[in-house]
C-alpha atoms as a PDB file:
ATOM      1  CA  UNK A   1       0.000   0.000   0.000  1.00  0.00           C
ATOM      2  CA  UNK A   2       3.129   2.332   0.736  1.00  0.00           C
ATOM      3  CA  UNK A   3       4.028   1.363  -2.957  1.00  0.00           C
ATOM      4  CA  UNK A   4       1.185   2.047  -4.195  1.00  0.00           C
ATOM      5  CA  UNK A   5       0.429   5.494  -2.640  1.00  0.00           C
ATOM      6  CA  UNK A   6       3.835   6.344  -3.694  1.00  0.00           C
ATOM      7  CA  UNK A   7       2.670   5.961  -7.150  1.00  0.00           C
ATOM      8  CA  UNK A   8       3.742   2.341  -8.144  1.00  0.00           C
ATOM      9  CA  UNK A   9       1.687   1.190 -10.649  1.00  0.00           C
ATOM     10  CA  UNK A  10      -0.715  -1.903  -9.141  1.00  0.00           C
ATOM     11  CA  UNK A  11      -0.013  -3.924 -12.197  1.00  0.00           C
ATOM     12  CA  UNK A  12       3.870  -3.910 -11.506  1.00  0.00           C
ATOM     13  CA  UNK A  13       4.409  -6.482  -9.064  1.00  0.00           C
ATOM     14  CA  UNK A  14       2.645  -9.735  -7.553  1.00  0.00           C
ATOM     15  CA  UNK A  15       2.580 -10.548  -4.034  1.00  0.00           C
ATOM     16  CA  UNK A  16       2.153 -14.489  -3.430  1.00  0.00           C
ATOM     17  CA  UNK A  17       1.397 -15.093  -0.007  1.00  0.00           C
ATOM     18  CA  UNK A  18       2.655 -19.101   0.341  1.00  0.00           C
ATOM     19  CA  UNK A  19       4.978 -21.735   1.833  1.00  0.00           C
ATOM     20  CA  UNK A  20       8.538 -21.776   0.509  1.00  0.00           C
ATOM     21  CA  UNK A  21       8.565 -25.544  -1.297  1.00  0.00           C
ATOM     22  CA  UNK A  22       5.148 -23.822  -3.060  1.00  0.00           C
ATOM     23  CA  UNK A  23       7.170 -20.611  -4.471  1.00  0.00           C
ATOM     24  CA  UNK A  24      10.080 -22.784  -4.912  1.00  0.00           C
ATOM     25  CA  UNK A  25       7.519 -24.874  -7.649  1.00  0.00           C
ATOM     26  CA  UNK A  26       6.506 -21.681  -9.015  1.00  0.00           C
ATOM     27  CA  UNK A  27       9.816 -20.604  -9.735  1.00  0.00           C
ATOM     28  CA  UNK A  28      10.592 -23.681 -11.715  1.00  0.00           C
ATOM     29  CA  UNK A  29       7.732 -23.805 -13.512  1.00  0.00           C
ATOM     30  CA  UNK A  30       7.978 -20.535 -14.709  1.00  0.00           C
ATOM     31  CA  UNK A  31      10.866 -20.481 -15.607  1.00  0.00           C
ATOM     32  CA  UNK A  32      12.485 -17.781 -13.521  1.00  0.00           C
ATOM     33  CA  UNK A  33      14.822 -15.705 -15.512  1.00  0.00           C
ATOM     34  CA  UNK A  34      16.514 -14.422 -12.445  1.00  0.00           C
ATOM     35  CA  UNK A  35      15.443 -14.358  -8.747  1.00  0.00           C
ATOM     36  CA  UNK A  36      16.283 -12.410  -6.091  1.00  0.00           C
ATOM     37  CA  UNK A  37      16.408 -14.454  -2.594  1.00  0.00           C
ATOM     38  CA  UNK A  38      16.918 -13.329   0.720  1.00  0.00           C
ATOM     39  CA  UNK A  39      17.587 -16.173   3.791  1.00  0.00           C
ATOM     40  CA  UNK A  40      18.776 -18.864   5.171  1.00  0.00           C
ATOM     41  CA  UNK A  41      22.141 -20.720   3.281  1.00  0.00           C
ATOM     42  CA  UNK A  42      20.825 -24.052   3.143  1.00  0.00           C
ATOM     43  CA  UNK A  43      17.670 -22.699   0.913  1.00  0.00           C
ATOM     44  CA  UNK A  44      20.265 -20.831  -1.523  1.00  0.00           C
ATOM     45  CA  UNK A  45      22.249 -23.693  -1.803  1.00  0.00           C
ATOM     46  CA  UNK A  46      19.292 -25.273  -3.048  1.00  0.00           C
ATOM     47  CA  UNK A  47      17.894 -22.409  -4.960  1.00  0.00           C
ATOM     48  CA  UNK A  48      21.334 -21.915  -6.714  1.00  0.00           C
ATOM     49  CA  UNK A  49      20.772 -25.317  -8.155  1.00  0.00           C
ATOM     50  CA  UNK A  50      17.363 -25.611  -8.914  1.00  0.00           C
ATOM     51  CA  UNK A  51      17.648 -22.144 -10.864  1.00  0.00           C
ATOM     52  CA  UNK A  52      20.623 -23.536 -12.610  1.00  0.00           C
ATOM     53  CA  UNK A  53      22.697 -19.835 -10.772  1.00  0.00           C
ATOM     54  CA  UNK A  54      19.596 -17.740 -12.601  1.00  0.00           C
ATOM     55  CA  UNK A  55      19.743 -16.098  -8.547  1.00  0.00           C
ATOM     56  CA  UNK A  56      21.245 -13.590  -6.475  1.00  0.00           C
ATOM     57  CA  UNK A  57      22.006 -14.110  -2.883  1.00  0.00           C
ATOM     58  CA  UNK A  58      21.822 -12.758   0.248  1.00  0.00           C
ATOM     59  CA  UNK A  59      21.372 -15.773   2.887  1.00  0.00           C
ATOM     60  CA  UNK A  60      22.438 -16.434   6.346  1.00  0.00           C
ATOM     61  CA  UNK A  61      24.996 -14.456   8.493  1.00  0.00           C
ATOM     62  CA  UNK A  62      26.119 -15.112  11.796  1.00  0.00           C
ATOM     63  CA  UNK A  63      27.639 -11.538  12.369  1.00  0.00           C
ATOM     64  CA  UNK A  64      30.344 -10.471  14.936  1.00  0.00           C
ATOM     65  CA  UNK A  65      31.376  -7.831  16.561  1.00  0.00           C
ATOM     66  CA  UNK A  66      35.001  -7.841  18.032  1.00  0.00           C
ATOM     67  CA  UNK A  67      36.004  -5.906  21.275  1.00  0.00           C
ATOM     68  CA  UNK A  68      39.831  -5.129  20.830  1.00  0.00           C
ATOM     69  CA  UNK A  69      42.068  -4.218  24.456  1.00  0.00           C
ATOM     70  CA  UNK A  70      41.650  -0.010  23.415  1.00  0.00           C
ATOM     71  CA  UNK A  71      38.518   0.755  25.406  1.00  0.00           C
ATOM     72  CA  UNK A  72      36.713   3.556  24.094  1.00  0.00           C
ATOM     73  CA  UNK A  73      33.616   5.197  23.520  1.00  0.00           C
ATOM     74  CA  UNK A  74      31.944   2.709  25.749  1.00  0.00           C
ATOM     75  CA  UNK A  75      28.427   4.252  26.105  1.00  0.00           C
ATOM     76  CA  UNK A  76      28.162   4.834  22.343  1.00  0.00           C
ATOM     77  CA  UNK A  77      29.704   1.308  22.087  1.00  0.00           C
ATOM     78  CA  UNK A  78      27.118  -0.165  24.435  1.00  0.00           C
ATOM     79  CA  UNK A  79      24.397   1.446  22.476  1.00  0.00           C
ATOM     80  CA  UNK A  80      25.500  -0.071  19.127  1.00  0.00           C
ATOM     81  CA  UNK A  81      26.207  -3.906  20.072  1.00  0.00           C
ATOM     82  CA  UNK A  82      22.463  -4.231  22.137  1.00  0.00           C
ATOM     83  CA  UNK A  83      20.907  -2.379  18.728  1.00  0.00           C
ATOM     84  CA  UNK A  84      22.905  -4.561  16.492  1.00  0.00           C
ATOM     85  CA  UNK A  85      22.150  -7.403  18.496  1.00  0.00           C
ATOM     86  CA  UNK A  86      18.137  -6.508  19.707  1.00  0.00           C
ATOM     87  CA  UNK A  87      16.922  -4.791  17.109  1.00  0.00           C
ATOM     88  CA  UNK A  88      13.499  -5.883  15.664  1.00  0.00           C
ATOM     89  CA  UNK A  89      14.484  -8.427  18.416  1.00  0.00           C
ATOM     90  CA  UNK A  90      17.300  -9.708  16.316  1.00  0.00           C
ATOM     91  CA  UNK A  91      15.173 -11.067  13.037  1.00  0.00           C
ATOM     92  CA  UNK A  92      17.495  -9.543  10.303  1.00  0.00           C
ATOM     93  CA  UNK A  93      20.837 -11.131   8.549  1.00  0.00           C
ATOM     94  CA  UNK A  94      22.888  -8.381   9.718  1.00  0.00           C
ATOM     95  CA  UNK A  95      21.828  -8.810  13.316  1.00  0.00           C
ATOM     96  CA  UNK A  96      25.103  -9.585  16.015  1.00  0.00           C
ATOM     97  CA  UNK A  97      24.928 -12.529  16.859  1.00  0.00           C
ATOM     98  CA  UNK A  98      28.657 -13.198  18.586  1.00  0.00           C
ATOM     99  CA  UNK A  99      30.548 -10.301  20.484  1.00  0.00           C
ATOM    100  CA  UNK A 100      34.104 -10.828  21.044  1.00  0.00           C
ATOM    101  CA  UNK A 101      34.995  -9.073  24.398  1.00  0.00           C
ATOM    102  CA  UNK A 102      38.521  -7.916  25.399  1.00  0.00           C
ATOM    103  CA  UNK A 103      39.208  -8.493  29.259  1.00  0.00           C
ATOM    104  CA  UNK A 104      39.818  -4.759  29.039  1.00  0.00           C
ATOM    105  CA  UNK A 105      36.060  -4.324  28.571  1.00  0.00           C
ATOM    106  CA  UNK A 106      34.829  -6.598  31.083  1.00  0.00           C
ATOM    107  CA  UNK A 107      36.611  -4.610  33.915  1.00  0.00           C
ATOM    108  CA  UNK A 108      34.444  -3.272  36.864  1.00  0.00           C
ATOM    109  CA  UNK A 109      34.811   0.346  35.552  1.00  0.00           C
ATOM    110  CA  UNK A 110      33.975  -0.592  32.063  1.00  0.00           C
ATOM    111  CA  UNK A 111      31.543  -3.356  32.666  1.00  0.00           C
ATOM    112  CA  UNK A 112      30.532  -3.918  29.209  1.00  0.00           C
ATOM    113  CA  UNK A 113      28.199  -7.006  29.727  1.00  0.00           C
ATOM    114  CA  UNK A 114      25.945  -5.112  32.596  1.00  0.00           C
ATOM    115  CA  UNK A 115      25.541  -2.124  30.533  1.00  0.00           C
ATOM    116  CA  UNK A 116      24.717  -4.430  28.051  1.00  0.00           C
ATOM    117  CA  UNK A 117      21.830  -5.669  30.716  1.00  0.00           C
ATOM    118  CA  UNK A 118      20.527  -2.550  31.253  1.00  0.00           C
ATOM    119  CA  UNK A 119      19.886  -1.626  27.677  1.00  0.00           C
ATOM    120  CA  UNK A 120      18.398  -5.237  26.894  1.00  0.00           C
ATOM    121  CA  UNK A 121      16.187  -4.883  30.043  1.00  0.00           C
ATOM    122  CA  UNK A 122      14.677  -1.596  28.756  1.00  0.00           C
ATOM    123  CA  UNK A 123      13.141  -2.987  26.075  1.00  0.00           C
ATOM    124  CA  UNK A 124       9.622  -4.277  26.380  1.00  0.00           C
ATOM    125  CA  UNK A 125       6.182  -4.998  23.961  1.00  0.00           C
ATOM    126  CA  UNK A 126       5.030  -2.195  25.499  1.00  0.00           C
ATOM    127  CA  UNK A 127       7.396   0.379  24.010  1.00  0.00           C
ATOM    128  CA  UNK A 128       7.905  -1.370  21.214  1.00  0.00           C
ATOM    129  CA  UNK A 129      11.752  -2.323  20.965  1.00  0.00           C
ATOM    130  CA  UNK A 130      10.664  -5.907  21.750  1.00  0.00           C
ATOM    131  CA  UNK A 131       8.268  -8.021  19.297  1.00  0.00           C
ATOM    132  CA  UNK A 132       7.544 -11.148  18.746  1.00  0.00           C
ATOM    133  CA  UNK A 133       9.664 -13.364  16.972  1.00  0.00           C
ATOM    134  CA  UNK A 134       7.728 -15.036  13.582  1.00  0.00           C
ATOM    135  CA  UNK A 135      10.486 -18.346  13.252  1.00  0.00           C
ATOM    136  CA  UNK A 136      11.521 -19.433  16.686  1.00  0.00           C
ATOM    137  CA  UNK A 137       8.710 -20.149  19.188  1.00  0.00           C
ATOM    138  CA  UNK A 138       9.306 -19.569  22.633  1.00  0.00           C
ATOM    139  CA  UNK A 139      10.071 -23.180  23.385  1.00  0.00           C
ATOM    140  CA  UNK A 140      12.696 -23.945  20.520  1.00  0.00           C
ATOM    141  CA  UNK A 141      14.434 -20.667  21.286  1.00  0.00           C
ATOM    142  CA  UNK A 142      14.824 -21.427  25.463  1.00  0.00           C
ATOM    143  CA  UNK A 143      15.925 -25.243  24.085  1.00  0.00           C
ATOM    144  CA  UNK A 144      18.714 -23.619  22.376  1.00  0.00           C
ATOM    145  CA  UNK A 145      19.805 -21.618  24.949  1.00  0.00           C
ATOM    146  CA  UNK A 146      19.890 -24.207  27.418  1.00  0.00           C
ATOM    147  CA  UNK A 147      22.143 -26.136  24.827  1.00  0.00           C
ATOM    148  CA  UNK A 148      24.670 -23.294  24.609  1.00  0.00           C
ATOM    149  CA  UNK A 149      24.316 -23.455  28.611  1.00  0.00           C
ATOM    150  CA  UNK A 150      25.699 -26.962  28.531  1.00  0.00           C
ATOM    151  CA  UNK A 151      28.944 -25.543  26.896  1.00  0.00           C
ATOM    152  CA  UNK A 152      31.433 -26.071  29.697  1.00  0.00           C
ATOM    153  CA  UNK A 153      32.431 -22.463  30.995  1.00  0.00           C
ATOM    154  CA  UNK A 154      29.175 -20.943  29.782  1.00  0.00           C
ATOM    155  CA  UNK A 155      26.568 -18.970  31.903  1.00  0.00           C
ATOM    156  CA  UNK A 156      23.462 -16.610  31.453  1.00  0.00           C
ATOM    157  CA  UNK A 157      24.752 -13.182  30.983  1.00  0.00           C
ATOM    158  CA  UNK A 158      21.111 -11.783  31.189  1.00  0.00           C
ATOM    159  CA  UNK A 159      17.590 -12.488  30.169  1.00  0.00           C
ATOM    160  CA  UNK A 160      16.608 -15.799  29.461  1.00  0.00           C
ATOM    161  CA  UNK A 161      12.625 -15.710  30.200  1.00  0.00           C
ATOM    162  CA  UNK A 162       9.689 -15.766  28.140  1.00  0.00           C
ATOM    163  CA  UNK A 163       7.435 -12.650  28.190  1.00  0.00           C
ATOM    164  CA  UNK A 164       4.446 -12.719  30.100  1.00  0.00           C
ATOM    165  CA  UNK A 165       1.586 -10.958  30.023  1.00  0.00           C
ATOM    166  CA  UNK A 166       0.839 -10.543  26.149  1.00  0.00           C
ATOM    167  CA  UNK A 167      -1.182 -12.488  24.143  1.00  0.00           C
ATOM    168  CA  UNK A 168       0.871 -13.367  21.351  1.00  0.00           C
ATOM    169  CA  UNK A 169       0.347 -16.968  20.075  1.00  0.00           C
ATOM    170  CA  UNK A 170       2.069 -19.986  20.939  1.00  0.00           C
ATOM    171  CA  UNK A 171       3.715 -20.565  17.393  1.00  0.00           C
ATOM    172  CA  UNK A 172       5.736 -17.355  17.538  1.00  0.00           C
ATOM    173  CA  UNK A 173       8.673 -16.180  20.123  1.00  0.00           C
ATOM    174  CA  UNK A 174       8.565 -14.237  22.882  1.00  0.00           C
ATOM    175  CA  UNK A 175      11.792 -13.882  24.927  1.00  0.00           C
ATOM    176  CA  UNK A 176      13.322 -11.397  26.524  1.00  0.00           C
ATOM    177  CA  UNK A 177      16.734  -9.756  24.989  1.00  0.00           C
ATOM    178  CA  UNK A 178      19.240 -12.946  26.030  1.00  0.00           C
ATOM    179  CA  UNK A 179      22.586 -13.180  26.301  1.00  0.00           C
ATOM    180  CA  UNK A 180      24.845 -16.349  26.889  1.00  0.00           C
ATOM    181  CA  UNK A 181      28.226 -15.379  27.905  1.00  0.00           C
ATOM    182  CA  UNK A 182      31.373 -18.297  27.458  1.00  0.00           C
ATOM    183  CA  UNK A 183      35.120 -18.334  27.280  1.00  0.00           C
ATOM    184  CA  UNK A 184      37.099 -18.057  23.958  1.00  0.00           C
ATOM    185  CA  UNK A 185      38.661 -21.628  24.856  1.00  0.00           C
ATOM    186  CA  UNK A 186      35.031 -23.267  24.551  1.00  0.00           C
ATOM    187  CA  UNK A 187      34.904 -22.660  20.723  1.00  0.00           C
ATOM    188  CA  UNK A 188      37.982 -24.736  20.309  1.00  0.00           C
ATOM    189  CA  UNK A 189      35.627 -27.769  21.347  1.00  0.00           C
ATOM    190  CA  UNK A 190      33.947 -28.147  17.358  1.00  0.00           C
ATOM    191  CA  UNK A 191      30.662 -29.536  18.872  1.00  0.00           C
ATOM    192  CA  UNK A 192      30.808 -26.632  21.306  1.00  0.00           C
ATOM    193  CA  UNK A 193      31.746 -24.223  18.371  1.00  0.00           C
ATOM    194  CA  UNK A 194      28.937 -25.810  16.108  1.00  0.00           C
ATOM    195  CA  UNK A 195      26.530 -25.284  18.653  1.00  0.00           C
ATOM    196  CA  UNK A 196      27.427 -21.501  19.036  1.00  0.00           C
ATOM    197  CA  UNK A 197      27.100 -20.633  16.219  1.00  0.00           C
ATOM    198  CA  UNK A 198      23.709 -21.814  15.152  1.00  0.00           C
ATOM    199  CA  UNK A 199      22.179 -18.479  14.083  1.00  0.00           C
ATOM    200  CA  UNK A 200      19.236 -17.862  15.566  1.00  0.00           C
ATOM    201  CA  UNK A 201      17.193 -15.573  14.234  1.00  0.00           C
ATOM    202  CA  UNK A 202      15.717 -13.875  17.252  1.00  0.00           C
ATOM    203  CA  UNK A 203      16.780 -11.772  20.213  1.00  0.00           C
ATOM    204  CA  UNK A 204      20.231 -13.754  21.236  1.00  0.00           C
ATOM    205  CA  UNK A 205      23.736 -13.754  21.205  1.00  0.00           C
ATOM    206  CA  UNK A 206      26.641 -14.804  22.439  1.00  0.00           C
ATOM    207  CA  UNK A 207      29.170 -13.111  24.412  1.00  0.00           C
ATOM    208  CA  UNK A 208      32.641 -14.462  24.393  1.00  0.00           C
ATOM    209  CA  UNK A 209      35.711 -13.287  26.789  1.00  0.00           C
ATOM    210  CA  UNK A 210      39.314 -13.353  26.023  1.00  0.00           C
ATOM    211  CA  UNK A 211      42.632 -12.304  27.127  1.00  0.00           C
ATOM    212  CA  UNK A 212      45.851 -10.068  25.979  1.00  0.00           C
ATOM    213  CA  UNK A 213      47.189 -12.576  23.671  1.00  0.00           C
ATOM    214  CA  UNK A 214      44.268 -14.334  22.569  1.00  0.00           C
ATOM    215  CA  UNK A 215      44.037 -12.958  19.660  1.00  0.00           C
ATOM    216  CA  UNK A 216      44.924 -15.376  17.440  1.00  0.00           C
ATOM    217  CA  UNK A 217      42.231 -17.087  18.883  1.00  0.00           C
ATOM    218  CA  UNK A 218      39.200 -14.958  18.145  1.00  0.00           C
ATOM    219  CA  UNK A 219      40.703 -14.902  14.448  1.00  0.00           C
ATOM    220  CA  UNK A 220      40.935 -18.692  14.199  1.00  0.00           C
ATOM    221  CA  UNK A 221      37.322 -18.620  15.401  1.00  0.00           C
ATOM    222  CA  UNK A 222      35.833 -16.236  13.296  1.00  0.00           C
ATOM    223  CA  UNK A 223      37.513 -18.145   9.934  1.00  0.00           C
ATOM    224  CA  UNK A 224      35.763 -20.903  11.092  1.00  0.00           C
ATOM    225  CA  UNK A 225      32.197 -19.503  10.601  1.00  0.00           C
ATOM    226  CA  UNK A 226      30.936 -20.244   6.876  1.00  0.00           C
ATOM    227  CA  UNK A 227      28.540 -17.078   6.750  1.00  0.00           C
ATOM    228  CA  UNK A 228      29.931 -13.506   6.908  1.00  0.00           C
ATOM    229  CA  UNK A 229      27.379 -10.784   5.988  1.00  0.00           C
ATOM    230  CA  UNK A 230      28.345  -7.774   8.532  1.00  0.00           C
ATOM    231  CA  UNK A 231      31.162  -7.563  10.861  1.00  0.00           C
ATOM    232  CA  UNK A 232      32.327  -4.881  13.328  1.00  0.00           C
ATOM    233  CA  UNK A 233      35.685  -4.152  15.025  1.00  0.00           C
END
């Protein structure tokens, strides 16, 4: 209607309402001559075959966002990790989904990870900078967490509940902000690391310490993950 009012003509674009394997059929049988897809890899991989590469890509990211030892800016900083991370409660490719924290910025004076809390625990349905989330029902999301619980070294950094007092059905999510914090040594375990790094497209992330010299570690990690679409240093 936006479109439309902005003076798009109505006769210059359809909008089919269905089930992915149903557009997916639709694109083969008419014989797409190029198609522009945006989500998850394991659907381009497919699409990028079906289509015969008649398809440009932007699928999944599971974006980071490293902390280096100069501390700086940290209320500015602060405010740019929780909205790259919470934003439209984290349902968008570019969202951060793994912060890399220095042990500079974990010190009492800097506390990075409780100012992070107070900025997640601001948002709310009411004031609309938290929303439902349409892929990841409550229950699948909390399952996940728990698994990246069961990471040896890991812990709740904050959130962690399900929202009450809303009405918002069953088959969607509704979490708050969450945060599961873990040392850089438990992504050298690959089940650990696989685990992780599941993107999930909601309100969650991980938060991972390290030390001076650790370094190398956070770049050995990082060149592990198969799907870069945004970054921050």
């Amino acid at each position: 209607r936006m479109l439309h009012a902005c003076g798009l003509p109505k006769t210059d674009v359809d909008y089919i309402y269905c089930d992915g394997p149903v557009m997916n059929e639709i694109l083969l049988r008419g014989d797409a001559k190029m198609t522009l897809f945006t989500g998850s890899q394991r659907v381009a991989d497919k699409l990028a075959v079906d289509l015969k590469g008649k398809v440009k890509l932007e699928d999944a990211g599971f974006d980071w966002k490293i902390l280096g030892p100069d501390v700086m800016d940290v209320d500015y900083v602060a405010w740019q990790a929780d909205h790259d991370a919470y934003g439209f409660s984290g349902q968008k490719c570019s969202a951060q989904s793994m912060l890399f924290m220095h042990e500079n910025w974990t010190k009492p004076e800097v506390d990075i990870v409780g100012r992070l809390a107070t900025l997640a625990g601001q948002r709310s349905l009411e004031n609309l900078t938290n929303c439902p989330v349409l892929t990841w029902p409550t229950e699948k999301f909390l399952e996940h967490m728990n698994r990246c619980l069961s990471i040896p070294g890991a812990k709740l950094a904050f959130g962690g509940k399900p929202l009450t007092g809303h009405q918002i059905p069953p088959q969607y999510g509704a979490v708050e902000p969450t945060a599961v914090r873990l040392p850089i040594e438990a992504l050298e375990d690959p089940p650990s690391f696989e685990v992780a790094t599941v993107e999930l497209f909601g309100p969650f992330q991980v938060l991972v310490d390290y030390k001076d010299g650790q370094q190398g570690k956070v770049i050995e990690a990082i060149n592990r993950m198969p799907n870069h679409l945004t970054a921050g240093i």
